[in-house]
C-alpha atoms as a PDB file:
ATOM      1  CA  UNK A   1       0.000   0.000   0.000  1.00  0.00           C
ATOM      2  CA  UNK A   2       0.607   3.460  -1.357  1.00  0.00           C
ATOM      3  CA  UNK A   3      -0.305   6.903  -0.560  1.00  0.00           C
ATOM      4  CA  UNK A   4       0.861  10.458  -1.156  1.00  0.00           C
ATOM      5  CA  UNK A   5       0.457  13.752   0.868  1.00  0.00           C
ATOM      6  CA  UNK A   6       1.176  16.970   0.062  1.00  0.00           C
ATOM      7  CA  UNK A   7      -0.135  20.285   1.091  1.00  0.00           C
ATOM      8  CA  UNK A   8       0.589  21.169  -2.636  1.00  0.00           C
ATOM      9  CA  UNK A   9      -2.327  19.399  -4.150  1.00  0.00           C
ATOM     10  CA  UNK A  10      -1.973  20.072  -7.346  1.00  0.00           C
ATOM     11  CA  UNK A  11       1.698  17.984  -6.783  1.00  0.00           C
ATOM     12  CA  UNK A  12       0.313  15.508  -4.301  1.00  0.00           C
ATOM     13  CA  UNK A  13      -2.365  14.862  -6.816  1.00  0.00           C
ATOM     14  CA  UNK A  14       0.169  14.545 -10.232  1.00  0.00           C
ATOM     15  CA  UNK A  15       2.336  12.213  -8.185  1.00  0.00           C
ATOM     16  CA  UNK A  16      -0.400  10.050  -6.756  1.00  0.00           C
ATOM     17  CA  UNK A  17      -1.632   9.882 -10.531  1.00  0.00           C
ATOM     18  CA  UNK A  18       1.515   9.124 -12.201  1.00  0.00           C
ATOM     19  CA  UNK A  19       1.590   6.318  -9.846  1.00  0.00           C
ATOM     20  CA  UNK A  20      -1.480   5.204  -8.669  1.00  0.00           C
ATOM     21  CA  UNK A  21      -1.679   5.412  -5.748  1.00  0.00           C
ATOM     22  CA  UNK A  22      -4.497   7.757  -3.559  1.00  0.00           C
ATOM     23  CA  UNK A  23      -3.257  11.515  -2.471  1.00  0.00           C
ATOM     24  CA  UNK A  24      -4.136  13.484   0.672  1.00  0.00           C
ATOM     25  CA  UNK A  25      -3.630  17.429   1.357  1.00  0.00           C
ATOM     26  CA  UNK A  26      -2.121  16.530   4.603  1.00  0.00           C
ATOM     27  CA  UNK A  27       0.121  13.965   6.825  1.00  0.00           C
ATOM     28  CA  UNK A  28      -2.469  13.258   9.351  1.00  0.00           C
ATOM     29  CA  UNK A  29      -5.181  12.151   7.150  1.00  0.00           C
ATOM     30  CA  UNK A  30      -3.180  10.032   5.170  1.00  0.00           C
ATOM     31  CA  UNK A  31      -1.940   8.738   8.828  1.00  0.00           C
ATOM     32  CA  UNK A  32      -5.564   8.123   9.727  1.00  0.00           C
ATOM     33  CA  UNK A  33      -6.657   6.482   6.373  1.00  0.00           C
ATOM     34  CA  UNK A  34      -4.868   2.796   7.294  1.00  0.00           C
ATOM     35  CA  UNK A  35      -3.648   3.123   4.159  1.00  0.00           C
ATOM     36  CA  UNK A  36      -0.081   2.709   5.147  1.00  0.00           C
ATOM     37  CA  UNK A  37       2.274   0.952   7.590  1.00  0.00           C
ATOM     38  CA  UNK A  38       5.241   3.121   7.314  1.00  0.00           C
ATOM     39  CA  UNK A  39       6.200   6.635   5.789  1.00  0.00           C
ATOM     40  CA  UNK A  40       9.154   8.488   4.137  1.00  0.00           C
ATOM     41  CA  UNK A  41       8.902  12.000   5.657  1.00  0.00           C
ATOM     42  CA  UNK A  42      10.837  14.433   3.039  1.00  0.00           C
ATOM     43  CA  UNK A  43       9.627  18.105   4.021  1.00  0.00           C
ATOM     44  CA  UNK A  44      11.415  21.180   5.499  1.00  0.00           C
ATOM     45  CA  UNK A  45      12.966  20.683   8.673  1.00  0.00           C
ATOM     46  CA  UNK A  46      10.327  22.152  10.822  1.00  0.00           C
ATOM     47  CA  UNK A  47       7.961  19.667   9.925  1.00  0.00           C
ATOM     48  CA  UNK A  48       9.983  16.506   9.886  1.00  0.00           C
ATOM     49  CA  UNK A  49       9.037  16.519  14.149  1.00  0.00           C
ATOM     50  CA  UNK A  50       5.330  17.470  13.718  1.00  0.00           C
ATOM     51  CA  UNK A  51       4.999  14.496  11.022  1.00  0.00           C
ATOM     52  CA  UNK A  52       6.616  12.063  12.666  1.00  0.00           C
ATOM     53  CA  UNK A  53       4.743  12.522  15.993  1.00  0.00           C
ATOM     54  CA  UNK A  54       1.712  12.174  14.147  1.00  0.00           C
ATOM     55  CA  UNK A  55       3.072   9.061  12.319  1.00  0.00           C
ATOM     56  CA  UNK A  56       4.331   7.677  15.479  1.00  0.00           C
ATOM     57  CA  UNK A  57       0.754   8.185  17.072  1.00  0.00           C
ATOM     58  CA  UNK A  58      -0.823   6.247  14.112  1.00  0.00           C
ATOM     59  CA  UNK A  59       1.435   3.140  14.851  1.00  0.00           C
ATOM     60  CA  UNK A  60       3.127   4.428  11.570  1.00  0.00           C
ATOM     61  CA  UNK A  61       6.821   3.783  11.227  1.00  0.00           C
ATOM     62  CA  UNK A  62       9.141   6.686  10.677  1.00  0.00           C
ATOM     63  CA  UNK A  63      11.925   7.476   7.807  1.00  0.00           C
ATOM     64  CA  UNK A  64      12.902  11.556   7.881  1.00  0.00           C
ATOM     65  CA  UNK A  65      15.289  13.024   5.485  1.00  0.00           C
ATOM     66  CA  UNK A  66      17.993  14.909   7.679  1.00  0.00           C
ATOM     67  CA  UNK A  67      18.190  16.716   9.729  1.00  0.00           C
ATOM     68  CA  UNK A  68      16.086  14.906  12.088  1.00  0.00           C
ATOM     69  CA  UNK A  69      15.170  17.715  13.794  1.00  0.00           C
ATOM     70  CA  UNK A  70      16.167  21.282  13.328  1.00  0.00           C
ATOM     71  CA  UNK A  71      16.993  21.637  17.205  1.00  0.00           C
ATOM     72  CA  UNK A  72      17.751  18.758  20.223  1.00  0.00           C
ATOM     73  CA  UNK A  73      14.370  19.001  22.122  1.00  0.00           C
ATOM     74  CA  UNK A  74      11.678  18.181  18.971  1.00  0.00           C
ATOM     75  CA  UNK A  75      14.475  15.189  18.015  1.00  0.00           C
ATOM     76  CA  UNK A  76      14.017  13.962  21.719  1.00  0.00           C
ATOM     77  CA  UNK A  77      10.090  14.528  21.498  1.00  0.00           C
ATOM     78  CA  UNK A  78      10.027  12.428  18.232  1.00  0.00           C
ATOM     79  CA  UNK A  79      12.085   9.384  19.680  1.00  0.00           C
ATOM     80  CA  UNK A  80      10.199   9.294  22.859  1.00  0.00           C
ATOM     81  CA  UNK A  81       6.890   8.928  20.777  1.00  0.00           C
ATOM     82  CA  UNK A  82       8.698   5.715  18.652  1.00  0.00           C
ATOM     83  CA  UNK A  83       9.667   4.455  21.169  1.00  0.00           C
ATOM     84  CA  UNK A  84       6.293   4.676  23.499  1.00  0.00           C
ATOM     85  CA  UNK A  85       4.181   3.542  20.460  1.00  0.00           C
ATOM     86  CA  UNK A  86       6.516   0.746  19.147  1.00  0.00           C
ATOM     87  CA  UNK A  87       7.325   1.935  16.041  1.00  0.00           C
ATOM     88  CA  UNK A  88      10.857   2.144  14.204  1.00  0.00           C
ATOM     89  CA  UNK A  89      12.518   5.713  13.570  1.00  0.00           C
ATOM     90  CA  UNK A  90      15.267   6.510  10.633  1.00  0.00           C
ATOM     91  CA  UNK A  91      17.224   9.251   9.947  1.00  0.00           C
ATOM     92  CA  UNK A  92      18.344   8.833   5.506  1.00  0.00           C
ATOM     93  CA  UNK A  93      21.949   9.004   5.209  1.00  0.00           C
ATOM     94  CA  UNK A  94      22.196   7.996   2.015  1.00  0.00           C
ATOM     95  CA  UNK A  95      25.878   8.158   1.430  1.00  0.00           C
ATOM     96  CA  UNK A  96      26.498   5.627   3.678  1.00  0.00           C
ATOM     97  CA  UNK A  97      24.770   3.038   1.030  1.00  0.00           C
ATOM     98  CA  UNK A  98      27.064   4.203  -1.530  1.00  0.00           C
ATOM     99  CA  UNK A  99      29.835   1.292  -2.565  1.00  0.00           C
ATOM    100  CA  UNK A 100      32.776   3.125  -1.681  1.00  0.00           C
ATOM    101  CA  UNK A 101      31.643   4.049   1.379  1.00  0.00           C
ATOM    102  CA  UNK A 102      30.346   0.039   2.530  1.00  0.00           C
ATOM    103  CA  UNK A 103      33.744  -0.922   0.883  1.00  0.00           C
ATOM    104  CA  UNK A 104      35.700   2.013   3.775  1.00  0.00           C
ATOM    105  CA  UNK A 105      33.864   0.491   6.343  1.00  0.00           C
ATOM    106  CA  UNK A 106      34.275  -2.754   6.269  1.00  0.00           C
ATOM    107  CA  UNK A 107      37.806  -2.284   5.857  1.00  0.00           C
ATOM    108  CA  UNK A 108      38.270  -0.090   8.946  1.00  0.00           C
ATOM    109  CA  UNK A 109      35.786  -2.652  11.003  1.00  0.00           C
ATOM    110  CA  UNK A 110      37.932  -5.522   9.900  1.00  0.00           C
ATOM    111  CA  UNK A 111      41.211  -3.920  10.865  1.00  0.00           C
ATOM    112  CA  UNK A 112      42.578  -4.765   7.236  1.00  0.00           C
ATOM    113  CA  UNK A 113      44.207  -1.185   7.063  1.00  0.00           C
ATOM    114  CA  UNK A 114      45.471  -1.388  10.427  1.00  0.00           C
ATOM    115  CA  UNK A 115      44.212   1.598  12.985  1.00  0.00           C
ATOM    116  CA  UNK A 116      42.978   5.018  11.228  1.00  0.00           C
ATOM    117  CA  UNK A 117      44.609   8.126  13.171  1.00  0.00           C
ATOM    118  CA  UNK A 118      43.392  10.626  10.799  1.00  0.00           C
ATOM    119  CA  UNK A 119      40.954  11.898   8.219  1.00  0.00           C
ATOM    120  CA  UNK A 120      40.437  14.170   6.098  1.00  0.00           C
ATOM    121  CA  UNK A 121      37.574  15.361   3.997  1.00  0.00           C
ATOM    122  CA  UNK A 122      36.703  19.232   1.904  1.00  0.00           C
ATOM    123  CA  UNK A 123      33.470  19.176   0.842  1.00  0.00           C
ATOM    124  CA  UNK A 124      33.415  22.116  -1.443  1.00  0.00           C
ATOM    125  CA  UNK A 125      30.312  20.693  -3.526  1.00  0.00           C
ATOM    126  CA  UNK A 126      27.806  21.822  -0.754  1.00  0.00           C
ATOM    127  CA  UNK A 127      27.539  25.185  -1.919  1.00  0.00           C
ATOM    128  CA  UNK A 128      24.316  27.206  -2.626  1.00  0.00           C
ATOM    129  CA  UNK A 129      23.710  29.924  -5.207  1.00  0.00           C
ATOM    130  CA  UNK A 130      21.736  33.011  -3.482  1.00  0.00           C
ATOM    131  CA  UNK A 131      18.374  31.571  -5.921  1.00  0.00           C
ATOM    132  CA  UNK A 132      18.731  28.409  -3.434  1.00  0.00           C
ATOM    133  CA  UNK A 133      17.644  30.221  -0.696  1.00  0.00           C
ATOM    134  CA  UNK A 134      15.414  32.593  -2.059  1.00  0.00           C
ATOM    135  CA  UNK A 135      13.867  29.375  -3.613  1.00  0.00           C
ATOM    136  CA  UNK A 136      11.966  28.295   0.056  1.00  0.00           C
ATOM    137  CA  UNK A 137      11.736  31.421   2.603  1.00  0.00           C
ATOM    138  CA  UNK A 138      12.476  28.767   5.234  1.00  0.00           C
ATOM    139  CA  UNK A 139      15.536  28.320   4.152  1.00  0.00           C
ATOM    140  CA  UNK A 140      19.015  30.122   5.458  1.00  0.00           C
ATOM    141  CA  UNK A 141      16.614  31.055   8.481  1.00  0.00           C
ATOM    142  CA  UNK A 142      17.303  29.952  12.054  1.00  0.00           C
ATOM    143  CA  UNK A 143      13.583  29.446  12.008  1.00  0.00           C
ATOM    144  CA  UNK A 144      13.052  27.186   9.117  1.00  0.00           C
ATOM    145  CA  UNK A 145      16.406  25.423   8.899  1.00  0.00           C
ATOM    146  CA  UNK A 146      17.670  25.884  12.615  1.00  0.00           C
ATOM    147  CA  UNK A 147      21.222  26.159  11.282  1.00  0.00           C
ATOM    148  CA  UNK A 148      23.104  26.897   7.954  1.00  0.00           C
ATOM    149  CA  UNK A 149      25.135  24.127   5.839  1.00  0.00           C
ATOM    150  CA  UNK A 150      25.671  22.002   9.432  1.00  0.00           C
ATOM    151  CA  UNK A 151      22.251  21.199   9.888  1.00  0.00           C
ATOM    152  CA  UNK A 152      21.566  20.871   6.030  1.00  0.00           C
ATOM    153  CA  UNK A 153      24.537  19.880   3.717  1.00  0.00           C
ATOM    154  CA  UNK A 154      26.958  18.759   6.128  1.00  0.00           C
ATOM    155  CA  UNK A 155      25.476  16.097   8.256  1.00  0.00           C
ATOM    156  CA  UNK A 156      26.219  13.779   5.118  1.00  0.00           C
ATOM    157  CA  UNK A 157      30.176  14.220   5.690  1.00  0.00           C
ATOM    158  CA  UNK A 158      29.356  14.221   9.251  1.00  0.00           C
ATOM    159  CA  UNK A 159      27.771  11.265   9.455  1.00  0.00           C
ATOM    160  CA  UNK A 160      30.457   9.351   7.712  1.00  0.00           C
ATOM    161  CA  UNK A 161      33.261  10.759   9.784  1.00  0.00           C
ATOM    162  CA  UNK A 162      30.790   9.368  12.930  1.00  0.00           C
ATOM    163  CA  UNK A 163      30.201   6.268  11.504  1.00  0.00           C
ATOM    164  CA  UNK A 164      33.380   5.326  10.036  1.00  0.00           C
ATOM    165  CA  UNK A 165      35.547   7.183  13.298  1.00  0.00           C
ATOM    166  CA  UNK A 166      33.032   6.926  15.986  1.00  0.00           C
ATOM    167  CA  UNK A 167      32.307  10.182  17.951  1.00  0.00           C
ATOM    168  CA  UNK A 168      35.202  12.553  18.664  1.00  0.00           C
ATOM    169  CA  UNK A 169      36.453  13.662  21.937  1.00  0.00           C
ATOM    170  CA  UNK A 170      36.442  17.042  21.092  1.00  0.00           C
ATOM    171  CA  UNK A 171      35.655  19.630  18.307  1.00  0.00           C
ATOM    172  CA  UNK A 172      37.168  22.912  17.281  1.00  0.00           C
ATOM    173  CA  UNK A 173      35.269  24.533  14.598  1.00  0.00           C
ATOM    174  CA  UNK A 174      34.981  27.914  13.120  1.00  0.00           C
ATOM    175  CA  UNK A 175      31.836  28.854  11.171  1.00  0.00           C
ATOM    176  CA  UNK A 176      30.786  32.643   8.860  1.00  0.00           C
ATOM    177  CA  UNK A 177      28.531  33.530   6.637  1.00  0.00           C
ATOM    178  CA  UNK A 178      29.768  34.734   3.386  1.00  0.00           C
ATOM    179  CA  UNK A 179      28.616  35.756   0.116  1.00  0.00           C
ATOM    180  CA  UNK A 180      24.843  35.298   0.911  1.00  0.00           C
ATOM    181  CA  UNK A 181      22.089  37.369   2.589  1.00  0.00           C
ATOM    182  CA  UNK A 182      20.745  34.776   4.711  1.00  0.00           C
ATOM    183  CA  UNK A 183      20.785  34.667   8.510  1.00  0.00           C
ATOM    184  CA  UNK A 184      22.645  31.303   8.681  1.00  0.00           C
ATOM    185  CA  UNK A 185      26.193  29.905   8.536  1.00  0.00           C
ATOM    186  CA  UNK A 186      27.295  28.701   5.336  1.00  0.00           C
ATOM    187  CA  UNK A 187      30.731  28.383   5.828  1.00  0.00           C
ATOM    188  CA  UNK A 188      32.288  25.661   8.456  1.00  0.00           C
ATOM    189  CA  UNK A 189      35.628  24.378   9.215  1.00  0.00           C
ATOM    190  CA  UNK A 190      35.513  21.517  11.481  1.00  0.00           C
ATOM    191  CA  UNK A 191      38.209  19.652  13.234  1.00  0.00           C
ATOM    192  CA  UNK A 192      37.315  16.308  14.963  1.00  0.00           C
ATOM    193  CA  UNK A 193      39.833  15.249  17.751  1.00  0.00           C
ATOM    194  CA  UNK A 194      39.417  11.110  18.830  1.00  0.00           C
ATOM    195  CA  UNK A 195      42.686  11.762  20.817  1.00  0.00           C
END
């Protein structure tokens, strides 16, 4: 089972066509419809909490695009509910599917390139053009996004260096915002000590 919702109707509706599959104007009453047993929750980061409460309350199992939650307390909020209705709750890190990526892990999990004391990554392929952000008023807010390219482009490099490295010890980091009109950070340097 199938469904589609989006407060766009005229795209929730195209979509839902195109595949077959029924449409609703909003997350709850496609929630409520018992239409669905789980749900991919791809909306700005504001919402990704609200939905997934919902969800959660529905007996609906949970997949959010990142950021989980745009601040710590409505990420704690949405756990809690999993985990008091039973229901599983995802995060999408896609990069970590990727081959090259499996292939790094498995080598530093089996020890075959001995112990990893550094790494290094510039991730220069994050950047926005001024049109992204005027694209969504939410975004390069503290509002909408809670956070500049660390809450939206970067947790894919920062969830590899966790998952590969484990957490660090300690962080120094250094973050601006350049070049843009938005109220956000979208420049970060980022040194991870695992002493």
């Amino acid at each position: 089972p199938w469904a589609i919702a989006d407060i766009k109707r005229s795209v929730g509706r195209r979509l839902a066509d195109e595949y077959g599959v029924p449409s609703f104007g909003d997350g709850q009453k496609m929630f409520d419809s018992g239409l669905i047993d789980a749900v991919i929750i791809a909306t700005p980061h504001y919402w990704h909490p609200v939905l997934a409460i919902q969800a959660a309350r529905a007996g609906i199992h949970v997949l959010t695009e990142k950021p989980m939650a745009s601040s710590v307390g409505p990420a704690r909020a949405m756990i809690a509910e999993c985990r008091r209705r039973k229901v599983a709750l995802g995060v999408m890190f896609q990069m970590r599917s990727q081959g090259v990526m499996m292939k790094m892990k498995q080598m530093i999990d089996s020890g075959r390139i001995g112990k990893v004391f550094r790494v290094s990554m510039v991730c220069s392929a994050w950047y926005r053009t001024q049109f992204y952000y005027n694209f969504g008023a939410w975004r390069g807010t503290w509002d909408g996004e809670g956070g500049g390219v660390l809450i939206n482009q970067a947790p894919h490099s920062l969830d590899l260096f966790q998952w590969v490295g484990g957490m660090p010890k300690r962080l120094i980091a250094t973050i601006d915002t350049r070049l843009h009109k938005i109220e956000v950070e979208n420049t970060a340097n980022v040194i991870c000590d695992y002493g």
